[in-house]
N, C-alpha and C. Protein backbone atom coordinates (compact mmCIF):
# COMPACT_ATOMS: atom_id res chain seq x y z
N UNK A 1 134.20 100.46 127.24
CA UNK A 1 132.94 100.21 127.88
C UNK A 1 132.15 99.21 127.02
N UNK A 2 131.53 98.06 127.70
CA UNK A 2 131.08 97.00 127.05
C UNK A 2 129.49 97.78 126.87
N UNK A 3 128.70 97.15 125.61
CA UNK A 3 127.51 97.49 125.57
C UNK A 3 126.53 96.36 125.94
N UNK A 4 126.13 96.82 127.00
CA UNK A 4 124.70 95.60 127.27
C UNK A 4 123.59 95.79 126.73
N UNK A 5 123.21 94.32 126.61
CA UNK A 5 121.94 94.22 126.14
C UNK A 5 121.28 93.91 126.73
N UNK A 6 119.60 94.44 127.01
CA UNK A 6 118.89 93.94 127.71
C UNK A 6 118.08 92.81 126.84
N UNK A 7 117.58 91.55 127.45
CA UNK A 7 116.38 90.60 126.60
C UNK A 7 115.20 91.50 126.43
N UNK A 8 115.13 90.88 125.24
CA UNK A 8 113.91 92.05 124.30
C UNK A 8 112.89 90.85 124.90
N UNK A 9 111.66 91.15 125.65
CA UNK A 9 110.94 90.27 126.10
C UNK A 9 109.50 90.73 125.36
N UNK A 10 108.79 90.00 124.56
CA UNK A 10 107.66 90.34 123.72
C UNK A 10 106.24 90.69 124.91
N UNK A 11 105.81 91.53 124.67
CA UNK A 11 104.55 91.68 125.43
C UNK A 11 103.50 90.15 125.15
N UNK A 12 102.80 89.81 126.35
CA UNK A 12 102.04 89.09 125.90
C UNK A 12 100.97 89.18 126.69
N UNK A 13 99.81 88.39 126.19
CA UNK A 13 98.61 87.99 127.03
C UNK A 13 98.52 87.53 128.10
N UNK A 14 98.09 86.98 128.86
CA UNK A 14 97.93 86.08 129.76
C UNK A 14 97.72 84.65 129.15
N UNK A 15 98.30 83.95 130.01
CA UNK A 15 98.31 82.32 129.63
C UNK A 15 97.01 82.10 129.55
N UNK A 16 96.00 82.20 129.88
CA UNK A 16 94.67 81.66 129.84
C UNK A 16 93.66 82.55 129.10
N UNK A 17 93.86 83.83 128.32
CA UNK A 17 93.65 84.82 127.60
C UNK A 17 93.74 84.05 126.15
N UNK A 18 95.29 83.98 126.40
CA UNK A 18 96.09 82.70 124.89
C UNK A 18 95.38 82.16 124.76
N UNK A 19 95.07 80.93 125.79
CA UNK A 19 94.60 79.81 125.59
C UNK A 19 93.43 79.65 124.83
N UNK A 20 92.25 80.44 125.34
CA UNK A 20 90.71 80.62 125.11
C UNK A 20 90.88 81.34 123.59
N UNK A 21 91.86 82.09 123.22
CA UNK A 21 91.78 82.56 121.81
C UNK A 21 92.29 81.21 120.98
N UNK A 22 92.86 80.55 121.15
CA UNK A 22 93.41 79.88 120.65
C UNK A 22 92.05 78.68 119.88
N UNK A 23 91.36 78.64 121.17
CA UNK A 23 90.31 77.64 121.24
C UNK A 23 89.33 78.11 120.24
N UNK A 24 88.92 79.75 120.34
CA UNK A 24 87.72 80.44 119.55
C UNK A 24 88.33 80.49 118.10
N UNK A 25 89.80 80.67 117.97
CA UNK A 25 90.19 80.67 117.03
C UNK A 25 89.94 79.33 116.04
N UNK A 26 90.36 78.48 116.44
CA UNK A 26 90.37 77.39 115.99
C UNK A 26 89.13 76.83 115.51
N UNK A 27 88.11 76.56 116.49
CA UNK A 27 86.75 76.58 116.18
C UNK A 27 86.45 77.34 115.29
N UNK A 28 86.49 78.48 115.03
CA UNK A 28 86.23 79.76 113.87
C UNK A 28 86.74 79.21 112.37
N UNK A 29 88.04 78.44 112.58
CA UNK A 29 88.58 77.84 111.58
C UNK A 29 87.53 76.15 110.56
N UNK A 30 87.36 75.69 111.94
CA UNK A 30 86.46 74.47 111.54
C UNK A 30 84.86 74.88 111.36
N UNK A 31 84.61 75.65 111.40
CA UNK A 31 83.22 76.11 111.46
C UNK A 31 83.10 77.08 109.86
N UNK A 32 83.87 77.74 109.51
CA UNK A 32 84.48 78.77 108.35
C UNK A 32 83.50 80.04 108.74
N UNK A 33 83.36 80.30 110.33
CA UNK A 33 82.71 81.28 110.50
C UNK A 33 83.30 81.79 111.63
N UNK A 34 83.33 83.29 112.21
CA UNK A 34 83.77 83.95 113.59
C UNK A 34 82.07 83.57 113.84
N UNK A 35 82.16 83.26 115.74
CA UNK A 35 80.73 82.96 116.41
C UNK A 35 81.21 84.99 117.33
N UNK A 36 79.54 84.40 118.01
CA UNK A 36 79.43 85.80 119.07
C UNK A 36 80.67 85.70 120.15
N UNK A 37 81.05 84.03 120.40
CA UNK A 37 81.66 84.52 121.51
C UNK A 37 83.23 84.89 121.32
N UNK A 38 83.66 85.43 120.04
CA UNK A 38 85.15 85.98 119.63
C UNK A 38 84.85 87.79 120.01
N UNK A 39 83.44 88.25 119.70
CA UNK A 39 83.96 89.31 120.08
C UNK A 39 83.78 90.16 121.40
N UNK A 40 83.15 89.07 122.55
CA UNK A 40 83.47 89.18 124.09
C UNK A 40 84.98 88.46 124.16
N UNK A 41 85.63 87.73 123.95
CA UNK A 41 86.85 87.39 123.95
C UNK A 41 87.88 88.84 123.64
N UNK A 42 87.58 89.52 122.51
CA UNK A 42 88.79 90.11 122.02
C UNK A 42 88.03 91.43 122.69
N UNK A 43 87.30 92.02 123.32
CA UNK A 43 87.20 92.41 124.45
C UNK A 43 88.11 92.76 125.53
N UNK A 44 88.17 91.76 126.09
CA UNK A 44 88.86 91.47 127.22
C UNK A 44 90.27 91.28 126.46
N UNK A 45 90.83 90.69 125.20
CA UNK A 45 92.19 90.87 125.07
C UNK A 45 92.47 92.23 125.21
N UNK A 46 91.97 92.70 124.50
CA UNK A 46 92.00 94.35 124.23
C UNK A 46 92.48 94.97 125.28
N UNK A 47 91.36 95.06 126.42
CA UNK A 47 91.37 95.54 127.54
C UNK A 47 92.66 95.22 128.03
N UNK A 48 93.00 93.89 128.29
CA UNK A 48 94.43 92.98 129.04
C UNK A 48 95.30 94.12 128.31
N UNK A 49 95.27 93.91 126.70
CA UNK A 49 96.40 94.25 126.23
C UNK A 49 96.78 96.02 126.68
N UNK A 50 95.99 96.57 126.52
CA UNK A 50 95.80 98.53 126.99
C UNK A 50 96.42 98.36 128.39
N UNK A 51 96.12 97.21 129.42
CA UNK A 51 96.63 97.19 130.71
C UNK A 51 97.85 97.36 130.93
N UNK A 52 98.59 95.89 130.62
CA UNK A 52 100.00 95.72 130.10
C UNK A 52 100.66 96.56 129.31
N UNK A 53 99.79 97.50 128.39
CA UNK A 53 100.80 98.55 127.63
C UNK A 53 101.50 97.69 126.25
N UNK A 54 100.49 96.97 126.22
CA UNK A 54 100.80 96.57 125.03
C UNK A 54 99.93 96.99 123.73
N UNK A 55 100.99 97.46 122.65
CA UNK A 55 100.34 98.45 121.49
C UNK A 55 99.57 97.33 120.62
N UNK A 56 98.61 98.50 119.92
CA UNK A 56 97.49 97.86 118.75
C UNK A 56 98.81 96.71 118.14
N UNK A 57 99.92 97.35 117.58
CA UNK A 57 100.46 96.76 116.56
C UNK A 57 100.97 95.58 117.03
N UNK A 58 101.40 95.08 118.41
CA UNK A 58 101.78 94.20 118.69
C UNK A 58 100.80 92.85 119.01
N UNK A 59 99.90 93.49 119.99
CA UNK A 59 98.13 92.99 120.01
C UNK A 59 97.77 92.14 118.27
N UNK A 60 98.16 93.14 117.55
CA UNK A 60 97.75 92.13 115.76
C UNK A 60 98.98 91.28 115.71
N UNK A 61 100.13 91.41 116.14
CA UNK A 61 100.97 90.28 116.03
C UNK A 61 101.15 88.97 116.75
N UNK A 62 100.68 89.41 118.46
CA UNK A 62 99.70 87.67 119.18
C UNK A 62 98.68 87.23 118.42
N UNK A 63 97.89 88.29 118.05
CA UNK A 63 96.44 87.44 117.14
C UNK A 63 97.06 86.58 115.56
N UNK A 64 98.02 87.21 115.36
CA UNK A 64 98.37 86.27 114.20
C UNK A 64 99.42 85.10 114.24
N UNK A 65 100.02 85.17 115.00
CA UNK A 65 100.91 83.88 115.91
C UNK A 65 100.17 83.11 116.47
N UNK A 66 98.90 83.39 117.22
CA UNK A 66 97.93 82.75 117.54
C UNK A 66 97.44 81.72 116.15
N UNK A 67 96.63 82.76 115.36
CA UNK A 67 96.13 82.57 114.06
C UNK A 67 97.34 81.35 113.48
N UNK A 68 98.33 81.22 112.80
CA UNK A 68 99.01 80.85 112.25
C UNK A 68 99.36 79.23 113.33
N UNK A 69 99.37 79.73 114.35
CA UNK A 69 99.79 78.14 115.31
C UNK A 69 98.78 76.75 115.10
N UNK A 70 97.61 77.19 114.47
CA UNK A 70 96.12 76.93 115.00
C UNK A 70 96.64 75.52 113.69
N UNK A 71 96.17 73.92 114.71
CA UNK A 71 96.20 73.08 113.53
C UNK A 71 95.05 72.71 112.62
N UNK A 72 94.03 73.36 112.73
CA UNK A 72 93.20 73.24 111.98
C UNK A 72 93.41 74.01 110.53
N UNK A 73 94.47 74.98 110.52
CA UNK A 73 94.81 75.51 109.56
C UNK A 73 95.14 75.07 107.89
N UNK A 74 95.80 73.24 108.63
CA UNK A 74 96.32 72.50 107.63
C UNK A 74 95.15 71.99 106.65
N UNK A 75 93.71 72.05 106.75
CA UNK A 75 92.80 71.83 106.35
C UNK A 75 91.53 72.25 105.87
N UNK A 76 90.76 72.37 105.07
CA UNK A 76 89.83 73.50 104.40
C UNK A 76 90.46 74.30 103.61
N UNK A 77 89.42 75.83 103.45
CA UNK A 77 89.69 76.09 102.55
C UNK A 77 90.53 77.41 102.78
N UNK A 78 91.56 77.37 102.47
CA UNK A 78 92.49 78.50 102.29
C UNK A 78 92.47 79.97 101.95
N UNK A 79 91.18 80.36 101.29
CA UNK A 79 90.58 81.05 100.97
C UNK A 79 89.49 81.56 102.07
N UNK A 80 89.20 80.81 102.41
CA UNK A 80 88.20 81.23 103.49
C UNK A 80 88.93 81.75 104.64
N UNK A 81 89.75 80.80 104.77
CA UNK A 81 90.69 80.98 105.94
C UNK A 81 91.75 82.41 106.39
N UNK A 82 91.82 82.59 105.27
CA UNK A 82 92.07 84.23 104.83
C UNK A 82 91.79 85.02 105.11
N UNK A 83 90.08 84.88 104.63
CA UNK A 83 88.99 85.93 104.87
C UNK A 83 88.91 85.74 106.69
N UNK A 84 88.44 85.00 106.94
CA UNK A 84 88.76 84.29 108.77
C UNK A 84 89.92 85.32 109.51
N UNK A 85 91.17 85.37 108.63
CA UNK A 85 91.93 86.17 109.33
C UNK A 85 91.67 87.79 108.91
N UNK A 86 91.41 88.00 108.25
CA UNK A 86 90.89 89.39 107.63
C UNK A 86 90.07 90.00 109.03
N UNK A 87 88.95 89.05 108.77
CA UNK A 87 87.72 89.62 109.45
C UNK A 87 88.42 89.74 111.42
N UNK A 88 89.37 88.48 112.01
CA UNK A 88 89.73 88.81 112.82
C UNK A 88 90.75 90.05 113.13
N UNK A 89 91.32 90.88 112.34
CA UNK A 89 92.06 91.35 112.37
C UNK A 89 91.36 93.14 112.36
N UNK A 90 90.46 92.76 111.87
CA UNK A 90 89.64 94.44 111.70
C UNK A 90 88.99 94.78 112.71
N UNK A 91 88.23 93.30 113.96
CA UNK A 91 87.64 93.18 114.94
C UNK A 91 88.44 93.45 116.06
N UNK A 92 89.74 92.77 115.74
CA UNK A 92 90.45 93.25 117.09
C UNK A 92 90.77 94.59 116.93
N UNK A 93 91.44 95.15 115.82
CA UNK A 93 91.85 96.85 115.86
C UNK A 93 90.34 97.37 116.40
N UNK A 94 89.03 97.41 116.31
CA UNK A 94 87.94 97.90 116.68
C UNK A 94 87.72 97.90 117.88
N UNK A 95 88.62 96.81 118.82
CA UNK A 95 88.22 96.32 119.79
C UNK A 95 89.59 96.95 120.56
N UNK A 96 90.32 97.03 120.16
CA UNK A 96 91.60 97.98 120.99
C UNK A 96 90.75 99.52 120.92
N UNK A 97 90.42 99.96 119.96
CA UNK A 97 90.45 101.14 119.94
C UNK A 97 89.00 101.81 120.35
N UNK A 98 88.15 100.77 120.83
CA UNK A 98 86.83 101.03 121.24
C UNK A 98 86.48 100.93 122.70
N UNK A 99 87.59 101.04 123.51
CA UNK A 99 87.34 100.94 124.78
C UNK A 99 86.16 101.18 125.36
């Protein structure tokens, strides 16, 4: 008996969910600050993500694939940028788990 595999297909956002994080993200990056409108954004990821059945832990792994894609990354300060992901990362777990 052969063993099949099914494609491991990653949970994700919505294409236009992505997109708009991508955008707040980035901005957040050139600015060296999170604005108000990241945490009506991760909001609604949250929400998307609880829909879809997609877990906290995976939810922090789009936000950091997100995070990491972002080309503003290549520039400033590295340190800050850190803290940038820090602070996004404590907001979204708050924001999954604060329905």
């Amino acid at each position: 008996m052969a063993f099949e595999r099914t494609p491991h297909v990653s949970p994700r956002l919505c294409p236009e969910t992505m997109q708009q994080l991508s955008e707040v993200m980035d901005r957040a990056v050139r600015r060296g600050d999170h604005s108000d409108e990241l945490h009506d954004l991760l909001c609604r990821a949250a929400g998307e993500a609880r829909e879809r059945g997609i877990r906290a832990e995976q939810l922090l792994v789009i936000m950091k694939d997100v995070w990491h894609s972002l080309p503003a990354l290549q520039q400033g300060d590295s340190e800050r940028q850190t803290e940038l992901l820090q602070e996004l990362i404590s907001h979204c777990i708050r924001q999954y788990y604060d329905e």
